[in-house]
PDB file of N, CA and C in Angstrom:
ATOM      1  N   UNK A   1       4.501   7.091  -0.215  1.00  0.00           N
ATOM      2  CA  UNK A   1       5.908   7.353  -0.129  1.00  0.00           C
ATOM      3  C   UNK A   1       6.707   6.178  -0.684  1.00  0.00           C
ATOM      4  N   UNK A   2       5.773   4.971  -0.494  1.00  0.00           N
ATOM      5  CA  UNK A   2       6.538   3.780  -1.197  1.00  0.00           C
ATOM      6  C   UNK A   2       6.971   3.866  -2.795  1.00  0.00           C
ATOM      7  N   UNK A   3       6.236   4.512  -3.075  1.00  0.00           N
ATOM      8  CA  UNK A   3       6.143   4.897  -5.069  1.00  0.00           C
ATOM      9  C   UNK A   3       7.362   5.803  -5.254  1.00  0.00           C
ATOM     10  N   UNK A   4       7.713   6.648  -4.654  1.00  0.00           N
ATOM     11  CA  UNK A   4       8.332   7.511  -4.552  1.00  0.00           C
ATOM     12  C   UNK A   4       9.527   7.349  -4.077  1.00  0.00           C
ATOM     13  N   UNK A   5       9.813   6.550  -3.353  1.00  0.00           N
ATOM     14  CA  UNK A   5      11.440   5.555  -3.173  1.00  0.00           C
ATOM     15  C   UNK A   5      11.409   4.723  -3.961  1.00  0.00           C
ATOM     16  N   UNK A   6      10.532   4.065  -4.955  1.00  0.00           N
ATOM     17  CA  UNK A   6      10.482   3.012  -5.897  1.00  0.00           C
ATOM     18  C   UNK A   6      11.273   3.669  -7.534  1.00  0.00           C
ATOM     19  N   UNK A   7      10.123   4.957  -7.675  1.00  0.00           N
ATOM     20  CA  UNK A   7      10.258   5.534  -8.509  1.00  0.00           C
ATOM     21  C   UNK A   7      10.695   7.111  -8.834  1.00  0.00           C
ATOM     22  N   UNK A   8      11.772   7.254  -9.735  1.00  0.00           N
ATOM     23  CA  UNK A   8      11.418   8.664 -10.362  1.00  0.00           C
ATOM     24  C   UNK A   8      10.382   9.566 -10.787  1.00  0.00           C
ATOM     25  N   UNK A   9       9.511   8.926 -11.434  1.00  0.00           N
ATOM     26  CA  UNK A   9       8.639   9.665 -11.676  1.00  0.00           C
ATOM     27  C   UNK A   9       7.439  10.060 -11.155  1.00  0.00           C
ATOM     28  N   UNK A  10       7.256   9.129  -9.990  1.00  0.00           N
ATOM     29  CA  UNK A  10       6.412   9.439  -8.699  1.00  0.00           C
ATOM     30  C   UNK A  10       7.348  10.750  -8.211  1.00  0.00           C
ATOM     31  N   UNK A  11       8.253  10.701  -7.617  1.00  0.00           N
ATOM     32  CA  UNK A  11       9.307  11.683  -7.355  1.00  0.00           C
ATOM     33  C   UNK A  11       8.724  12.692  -7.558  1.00  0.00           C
ATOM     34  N   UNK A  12       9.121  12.592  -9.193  1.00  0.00           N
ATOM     35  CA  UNK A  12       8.339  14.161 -10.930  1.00  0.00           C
ATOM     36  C   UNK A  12       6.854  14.158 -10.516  1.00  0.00           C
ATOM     37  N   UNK A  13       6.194  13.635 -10.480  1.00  0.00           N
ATOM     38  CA  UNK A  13       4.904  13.664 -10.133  1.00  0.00           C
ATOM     39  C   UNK A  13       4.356  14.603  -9.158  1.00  0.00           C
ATOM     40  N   UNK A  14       5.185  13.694  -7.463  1.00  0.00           N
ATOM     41  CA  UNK A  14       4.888  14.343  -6.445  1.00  0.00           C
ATOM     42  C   UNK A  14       5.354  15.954  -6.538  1.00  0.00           C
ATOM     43  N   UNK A  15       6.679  16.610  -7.403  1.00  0.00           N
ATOM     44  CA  UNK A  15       7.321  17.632  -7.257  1.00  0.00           C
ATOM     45  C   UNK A  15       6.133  18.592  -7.916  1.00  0.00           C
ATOM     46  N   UNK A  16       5.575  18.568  -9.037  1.00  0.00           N
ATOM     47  CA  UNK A  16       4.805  18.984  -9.876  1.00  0.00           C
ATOM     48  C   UNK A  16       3.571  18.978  -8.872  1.00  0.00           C
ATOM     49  N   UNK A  17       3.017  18.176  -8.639  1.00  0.00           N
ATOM     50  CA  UNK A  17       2.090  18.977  -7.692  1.00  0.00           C
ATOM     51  C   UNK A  17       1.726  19.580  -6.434  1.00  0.00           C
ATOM     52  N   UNK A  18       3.316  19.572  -5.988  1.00  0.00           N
ATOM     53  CA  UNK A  18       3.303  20.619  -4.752  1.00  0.00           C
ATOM     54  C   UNK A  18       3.768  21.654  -4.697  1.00  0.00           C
ATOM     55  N   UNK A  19       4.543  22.359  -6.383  1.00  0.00           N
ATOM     56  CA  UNK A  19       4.909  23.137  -6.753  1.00  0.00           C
ATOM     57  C   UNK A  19       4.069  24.062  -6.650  1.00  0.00           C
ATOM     58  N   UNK A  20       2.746  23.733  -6.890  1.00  0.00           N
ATOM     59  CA  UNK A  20       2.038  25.025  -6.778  1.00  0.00           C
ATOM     60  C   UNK A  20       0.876  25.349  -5.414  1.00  0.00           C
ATOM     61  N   UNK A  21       0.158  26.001  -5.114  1.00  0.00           N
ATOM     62  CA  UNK A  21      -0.794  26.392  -3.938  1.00  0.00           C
ATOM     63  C   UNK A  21      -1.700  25.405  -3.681  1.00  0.00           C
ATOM     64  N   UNK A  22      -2.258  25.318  -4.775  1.00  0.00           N
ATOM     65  CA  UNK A  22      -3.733  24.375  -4.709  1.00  0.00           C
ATOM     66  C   UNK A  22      -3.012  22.863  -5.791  1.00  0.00           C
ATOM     67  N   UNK A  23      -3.637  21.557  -5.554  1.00  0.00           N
ATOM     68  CA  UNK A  23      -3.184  20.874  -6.712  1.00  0.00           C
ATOM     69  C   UNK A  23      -4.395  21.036  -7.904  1.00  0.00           C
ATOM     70  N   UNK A  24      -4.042  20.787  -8.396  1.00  0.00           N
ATOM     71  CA  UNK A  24      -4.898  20.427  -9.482  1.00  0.00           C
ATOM     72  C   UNK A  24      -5.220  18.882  -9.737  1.00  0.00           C
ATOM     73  N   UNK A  25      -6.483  18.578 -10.292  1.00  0.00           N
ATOM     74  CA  UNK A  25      -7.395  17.336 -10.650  1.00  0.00           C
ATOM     75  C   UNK A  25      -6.347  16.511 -11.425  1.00  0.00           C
ATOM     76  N   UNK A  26      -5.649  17.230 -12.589  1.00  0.00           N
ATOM     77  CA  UNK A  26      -4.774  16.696 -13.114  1.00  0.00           C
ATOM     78  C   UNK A  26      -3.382  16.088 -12.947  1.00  0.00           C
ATOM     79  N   UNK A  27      -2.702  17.028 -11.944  1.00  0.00           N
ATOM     80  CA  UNK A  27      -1.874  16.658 -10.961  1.00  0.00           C
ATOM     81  C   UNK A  27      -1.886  15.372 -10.459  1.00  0.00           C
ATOM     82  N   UNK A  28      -2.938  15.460 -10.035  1.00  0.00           N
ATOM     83  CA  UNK A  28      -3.492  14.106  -8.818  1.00  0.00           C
ATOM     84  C   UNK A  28      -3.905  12.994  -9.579  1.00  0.00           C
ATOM     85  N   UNK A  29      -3.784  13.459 -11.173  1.00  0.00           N
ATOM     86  CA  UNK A  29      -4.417  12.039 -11.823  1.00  0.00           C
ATOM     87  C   UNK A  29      -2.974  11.638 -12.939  1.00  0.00           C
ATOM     88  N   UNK A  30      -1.905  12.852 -12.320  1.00  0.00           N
ATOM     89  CA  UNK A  30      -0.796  12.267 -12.693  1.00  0.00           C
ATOM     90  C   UNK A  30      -0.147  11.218 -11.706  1.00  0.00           C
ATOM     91  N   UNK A  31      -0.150  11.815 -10.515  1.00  0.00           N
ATOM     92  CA  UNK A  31       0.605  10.771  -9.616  1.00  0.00           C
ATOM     93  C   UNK A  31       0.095   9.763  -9.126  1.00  0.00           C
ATOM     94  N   UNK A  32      -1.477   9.425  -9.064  1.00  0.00           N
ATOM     95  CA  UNK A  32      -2.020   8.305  -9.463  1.00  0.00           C
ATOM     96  C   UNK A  32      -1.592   8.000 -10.523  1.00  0.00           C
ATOM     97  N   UNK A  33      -1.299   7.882 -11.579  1.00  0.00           N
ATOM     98  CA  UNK A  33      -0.691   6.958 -12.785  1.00  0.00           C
ATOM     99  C   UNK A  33       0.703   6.412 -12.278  1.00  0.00           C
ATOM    100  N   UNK A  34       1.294   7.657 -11.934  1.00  0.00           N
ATOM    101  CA  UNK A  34       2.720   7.229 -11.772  1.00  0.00           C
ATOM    102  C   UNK A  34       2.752   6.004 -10.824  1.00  0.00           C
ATOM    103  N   UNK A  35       1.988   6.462  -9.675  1.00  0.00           N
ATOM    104  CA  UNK A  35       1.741   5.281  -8.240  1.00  0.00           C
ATOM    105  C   UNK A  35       1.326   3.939  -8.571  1.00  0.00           C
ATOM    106  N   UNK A  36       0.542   3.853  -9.529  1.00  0.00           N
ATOM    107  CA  UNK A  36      -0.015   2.683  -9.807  1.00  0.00           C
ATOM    108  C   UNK A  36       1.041   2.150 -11.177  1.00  0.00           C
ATOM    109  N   UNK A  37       1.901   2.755 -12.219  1.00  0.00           N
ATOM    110  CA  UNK A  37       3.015   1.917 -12.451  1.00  0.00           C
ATOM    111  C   UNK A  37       4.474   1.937 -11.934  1.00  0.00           C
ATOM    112  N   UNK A  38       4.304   2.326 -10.408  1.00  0.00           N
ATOM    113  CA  UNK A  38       5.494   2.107 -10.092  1.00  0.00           C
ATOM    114  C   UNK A  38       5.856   0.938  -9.358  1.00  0.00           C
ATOM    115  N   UNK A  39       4.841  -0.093  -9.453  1.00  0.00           N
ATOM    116  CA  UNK A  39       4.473  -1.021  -8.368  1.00  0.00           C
ATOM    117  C   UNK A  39       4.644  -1.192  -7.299  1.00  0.00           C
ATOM    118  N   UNK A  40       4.324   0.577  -6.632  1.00  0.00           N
ATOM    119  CA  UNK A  40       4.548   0.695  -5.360  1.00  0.00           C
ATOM    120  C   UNK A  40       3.380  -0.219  -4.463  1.00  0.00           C
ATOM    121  N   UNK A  41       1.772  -0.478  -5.379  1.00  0.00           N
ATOM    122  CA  UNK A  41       0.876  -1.206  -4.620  1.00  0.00           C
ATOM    123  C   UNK A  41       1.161  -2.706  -4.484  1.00  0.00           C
ATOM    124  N   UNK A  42       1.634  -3.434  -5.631  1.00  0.00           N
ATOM    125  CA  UNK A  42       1.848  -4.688  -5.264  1.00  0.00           C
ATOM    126  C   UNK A  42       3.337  -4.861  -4.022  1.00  0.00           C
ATOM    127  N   UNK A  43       3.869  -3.981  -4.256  1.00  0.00           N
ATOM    128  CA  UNK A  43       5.012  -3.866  -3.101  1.00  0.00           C
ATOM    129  C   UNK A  43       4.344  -3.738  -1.942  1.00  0.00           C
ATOM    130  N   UNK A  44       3.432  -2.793  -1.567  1.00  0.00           N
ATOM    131  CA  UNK A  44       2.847  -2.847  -0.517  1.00  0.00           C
ATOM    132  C   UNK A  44       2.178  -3.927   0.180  1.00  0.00           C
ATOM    133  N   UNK A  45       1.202  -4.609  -0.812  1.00  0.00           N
ATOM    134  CA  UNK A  45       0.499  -5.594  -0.351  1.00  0.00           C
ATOM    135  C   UNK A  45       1.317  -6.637  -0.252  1.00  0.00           C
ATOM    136  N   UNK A  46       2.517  -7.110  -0.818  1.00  0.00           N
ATOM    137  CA  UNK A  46       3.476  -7.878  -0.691  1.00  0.00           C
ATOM    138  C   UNK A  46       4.177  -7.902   1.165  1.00  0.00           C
ATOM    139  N   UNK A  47       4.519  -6.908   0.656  1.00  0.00           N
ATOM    140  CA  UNK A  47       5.026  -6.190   2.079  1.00  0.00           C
ATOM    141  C   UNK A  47       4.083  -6.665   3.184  1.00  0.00           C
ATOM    142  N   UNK A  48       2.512  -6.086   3.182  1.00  0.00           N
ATOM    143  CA  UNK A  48       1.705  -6.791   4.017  1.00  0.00           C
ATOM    144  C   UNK A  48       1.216  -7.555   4.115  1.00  0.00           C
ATOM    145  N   UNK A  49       1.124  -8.575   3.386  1.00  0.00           N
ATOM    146  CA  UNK A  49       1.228  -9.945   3.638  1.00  0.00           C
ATOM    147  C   UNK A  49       2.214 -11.287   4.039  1.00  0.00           C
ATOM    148  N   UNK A  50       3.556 -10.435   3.931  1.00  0.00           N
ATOM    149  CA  UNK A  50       4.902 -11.064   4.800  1.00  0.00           C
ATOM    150  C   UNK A  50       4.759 -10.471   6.051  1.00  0.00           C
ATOM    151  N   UNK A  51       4.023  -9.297   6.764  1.00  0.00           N
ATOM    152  CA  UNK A  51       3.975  -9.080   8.121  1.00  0.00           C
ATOM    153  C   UNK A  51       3.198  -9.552   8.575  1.00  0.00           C
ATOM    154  N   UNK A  52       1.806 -10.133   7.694  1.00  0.00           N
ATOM    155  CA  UNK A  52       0.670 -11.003   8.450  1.00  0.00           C
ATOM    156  C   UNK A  52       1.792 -12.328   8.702  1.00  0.00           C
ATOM    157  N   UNK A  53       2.173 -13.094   7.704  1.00  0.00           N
ATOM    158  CA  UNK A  53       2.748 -14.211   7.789  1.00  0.00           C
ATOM    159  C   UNK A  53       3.401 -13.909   9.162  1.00  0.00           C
ATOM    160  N   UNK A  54       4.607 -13.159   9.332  1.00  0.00           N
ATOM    161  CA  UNK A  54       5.245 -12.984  10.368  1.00  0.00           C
ATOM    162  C   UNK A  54       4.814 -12.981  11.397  1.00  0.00           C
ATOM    163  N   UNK A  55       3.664 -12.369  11.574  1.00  0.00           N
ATOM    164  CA  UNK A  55       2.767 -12.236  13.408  1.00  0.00           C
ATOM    165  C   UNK A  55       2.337 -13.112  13.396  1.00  0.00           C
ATOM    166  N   UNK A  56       1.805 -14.235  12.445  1.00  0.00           N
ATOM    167  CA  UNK A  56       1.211 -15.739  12.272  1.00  0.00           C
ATOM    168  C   UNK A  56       2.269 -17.029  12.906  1.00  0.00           C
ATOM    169  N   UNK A  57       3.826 -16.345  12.804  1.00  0.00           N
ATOM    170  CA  UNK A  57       4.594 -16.946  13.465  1.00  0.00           C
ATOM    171  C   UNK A  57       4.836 -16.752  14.262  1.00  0.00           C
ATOM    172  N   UNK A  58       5.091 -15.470  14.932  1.00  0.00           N
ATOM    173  CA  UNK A  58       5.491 -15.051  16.035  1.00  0.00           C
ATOM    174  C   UNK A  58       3.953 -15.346  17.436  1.00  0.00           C
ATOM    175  N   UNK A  59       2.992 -15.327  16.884  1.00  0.00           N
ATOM    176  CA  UNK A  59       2.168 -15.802  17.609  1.00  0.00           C
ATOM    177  C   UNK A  59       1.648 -16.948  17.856  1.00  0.00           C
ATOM    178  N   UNK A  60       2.328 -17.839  16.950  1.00  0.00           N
ATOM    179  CA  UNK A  60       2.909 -19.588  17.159  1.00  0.00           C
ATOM    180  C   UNK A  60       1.324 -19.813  17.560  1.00  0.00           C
ATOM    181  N   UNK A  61       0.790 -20.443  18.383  1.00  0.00           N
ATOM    182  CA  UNK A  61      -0.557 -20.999  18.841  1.00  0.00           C
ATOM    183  C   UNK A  61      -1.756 -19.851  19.062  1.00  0.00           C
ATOM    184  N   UNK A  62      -1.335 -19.087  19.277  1.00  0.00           N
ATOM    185  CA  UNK A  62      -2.332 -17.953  19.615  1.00  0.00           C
ATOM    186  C   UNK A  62      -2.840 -17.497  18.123  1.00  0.00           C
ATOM    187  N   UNK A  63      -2.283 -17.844  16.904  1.00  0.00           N
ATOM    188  CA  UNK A  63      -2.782 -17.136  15.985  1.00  0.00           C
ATOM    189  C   UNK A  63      -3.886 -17.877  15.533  1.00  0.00           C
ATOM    190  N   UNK A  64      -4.243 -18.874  16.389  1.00  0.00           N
ATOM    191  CA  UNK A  64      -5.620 -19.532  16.276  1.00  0.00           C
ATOM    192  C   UNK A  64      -6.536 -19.052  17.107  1.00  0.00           C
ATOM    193  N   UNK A  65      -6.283 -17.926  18.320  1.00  0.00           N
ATOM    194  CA  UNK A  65      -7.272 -17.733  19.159  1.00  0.00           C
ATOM    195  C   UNK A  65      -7.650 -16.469  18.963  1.00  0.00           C
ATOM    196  N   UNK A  66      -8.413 -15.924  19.617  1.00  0.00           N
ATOM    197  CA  UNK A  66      -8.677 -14.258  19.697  1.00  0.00           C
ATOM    198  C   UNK A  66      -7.985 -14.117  20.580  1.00  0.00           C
ATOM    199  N   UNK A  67      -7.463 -12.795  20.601  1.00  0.00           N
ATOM    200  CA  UNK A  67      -7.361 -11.879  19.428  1.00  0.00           C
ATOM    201  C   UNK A  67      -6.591 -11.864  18.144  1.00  0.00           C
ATOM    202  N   UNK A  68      -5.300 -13.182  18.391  1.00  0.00           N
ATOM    203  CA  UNK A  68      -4.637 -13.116  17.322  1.00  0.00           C
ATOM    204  C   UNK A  68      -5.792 -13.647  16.017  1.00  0.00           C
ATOM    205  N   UNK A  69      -6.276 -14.599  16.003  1.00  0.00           N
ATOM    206  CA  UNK A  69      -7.152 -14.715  14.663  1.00  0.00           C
ATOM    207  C   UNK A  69      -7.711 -13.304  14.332  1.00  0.00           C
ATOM    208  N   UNK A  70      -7.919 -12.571  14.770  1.00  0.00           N
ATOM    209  CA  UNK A  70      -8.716 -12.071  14.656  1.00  0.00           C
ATOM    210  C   UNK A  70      -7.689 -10.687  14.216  1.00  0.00           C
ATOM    211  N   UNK A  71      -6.479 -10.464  14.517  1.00  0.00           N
ATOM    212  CA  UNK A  71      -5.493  -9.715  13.726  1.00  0.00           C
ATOM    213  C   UNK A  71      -5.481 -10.181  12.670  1.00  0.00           C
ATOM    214  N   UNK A  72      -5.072 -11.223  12.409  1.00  0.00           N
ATOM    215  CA  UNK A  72      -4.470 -12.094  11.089  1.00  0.00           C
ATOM    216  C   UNK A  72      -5.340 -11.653   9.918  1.00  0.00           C
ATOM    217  N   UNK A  73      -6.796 -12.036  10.297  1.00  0.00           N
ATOM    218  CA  UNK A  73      -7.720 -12.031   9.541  1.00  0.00           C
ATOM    219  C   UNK A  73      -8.065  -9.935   9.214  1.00  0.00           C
ATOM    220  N   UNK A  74      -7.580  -9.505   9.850  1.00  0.00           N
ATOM    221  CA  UNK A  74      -7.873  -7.996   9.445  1.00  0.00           C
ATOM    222  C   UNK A  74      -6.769  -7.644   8.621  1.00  0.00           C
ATOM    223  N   UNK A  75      -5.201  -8.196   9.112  1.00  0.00           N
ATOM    224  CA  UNK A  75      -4.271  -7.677   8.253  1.00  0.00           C
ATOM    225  C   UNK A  75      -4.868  -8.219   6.488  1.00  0.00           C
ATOM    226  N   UNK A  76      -4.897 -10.000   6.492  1.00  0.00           N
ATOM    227  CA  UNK A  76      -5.663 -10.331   5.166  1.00  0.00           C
ATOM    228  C   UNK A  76      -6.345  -9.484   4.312  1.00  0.00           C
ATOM    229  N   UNK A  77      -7.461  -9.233   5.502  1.00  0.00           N
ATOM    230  CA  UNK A  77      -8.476  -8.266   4.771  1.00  0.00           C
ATOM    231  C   UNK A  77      -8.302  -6.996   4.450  1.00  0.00           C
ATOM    232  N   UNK A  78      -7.034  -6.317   4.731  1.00  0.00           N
ATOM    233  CA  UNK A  78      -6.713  -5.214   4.867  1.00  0.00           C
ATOM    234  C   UNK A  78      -5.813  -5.330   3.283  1.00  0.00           C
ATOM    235  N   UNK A  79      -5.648  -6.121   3.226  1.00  0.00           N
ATOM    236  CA  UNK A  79      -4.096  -7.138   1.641  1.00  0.00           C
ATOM    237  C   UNK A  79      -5.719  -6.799   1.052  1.00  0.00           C
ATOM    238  N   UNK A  80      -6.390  -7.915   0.425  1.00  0.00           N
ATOM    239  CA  UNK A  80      -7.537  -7.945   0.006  1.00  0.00           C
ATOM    240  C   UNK A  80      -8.165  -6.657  -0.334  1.00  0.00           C
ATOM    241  N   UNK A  81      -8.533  -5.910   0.406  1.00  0.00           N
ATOM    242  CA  UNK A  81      -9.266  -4.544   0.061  1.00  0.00           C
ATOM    243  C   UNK A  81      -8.347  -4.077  -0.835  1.00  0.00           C
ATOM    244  N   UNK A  82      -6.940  -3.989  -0.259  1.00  0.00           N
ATOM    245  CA  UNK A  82      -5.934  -2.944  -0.825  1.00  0.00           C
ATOM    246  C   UNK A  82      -5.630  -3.464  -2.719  1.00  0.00           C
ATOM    247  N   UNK A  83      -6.043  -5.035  -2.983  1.00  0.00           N
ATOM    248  CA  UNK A  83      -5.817  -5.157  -4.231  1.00  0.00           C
ATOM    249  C   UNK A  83      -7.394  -4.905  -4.831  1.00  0.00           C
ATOM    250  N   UNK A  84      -8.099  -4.987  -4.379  1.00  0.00           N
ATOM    251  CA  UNK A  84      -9.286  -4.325  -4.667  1.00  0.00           C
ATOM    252  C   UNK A  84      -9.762  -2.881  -5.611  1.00  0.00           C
ATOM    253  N   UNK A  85      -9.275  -2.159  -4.392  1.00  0.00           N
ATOM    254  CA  UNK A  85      -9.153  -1.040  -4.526  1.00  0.00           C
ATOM    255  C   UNK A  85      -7.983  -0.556  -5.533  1.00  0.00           C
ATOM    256  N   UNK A  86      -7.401  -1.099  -5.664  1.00  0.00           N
ATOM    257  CA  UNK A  86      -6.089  -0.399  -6.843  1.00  0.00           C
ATOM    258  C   UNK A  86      -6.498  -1.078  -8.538  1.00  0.00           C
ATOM    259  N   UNK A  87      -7.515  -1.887  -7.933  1.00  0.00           N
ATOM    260  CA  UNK A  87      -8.062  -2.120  -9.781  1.00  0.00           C
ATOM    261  C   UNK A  87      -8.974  -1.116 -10.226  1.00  0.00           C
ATOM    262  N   UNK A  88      -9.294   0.102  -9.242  1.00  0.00           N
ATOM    263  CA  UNK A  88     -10.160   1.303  -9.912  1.00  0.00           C
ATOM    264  C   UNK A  88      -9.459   2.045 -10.396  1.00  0.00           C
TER     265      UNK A  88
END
């Protein structure tokens, strides 16, 4: 939904393939294109990595202990996968 408040043509994208019953392969390998230049992913991971930062503050000393380390380190890894995964 982030692509899609970013962009128009995610918008065109998303409209086109819910226009019809079933999507189509092609559909879906339109709005994947669109999604991936609308820089809705680096927005995202941006995005989640200013909320790790943030709970890193807001949990002032604890973000050294469990459970907070142990958030911190999943939101990271959660940033991490997510740029991972958007280079396929």
């Amino acid at each position: 939904m982030l692509g899609a408040n970013l962009s128009a043509s995610v918008r065109d994208a998303l409209a086109a393939a819910w226009s019809t019953e079933e999507v189509a392969e092609a559909s879906i390998s339109s709005v994947k294109r669109a999604v991936l230049a609308s820089g809705a992913v680096e927005q995202a991971i941006a995005d989640l990595r200013a909320e790790v930062a943030s709970a890193q503050q807001v949990l002032g000393k604890y973000a050294l202990q469990r459970p907070g380390l142990e958030l911190l380190k999943w939101g990271e890894k959660l940033a991490t996968h997510t740029v991972a995964r958007s280079a396929v």
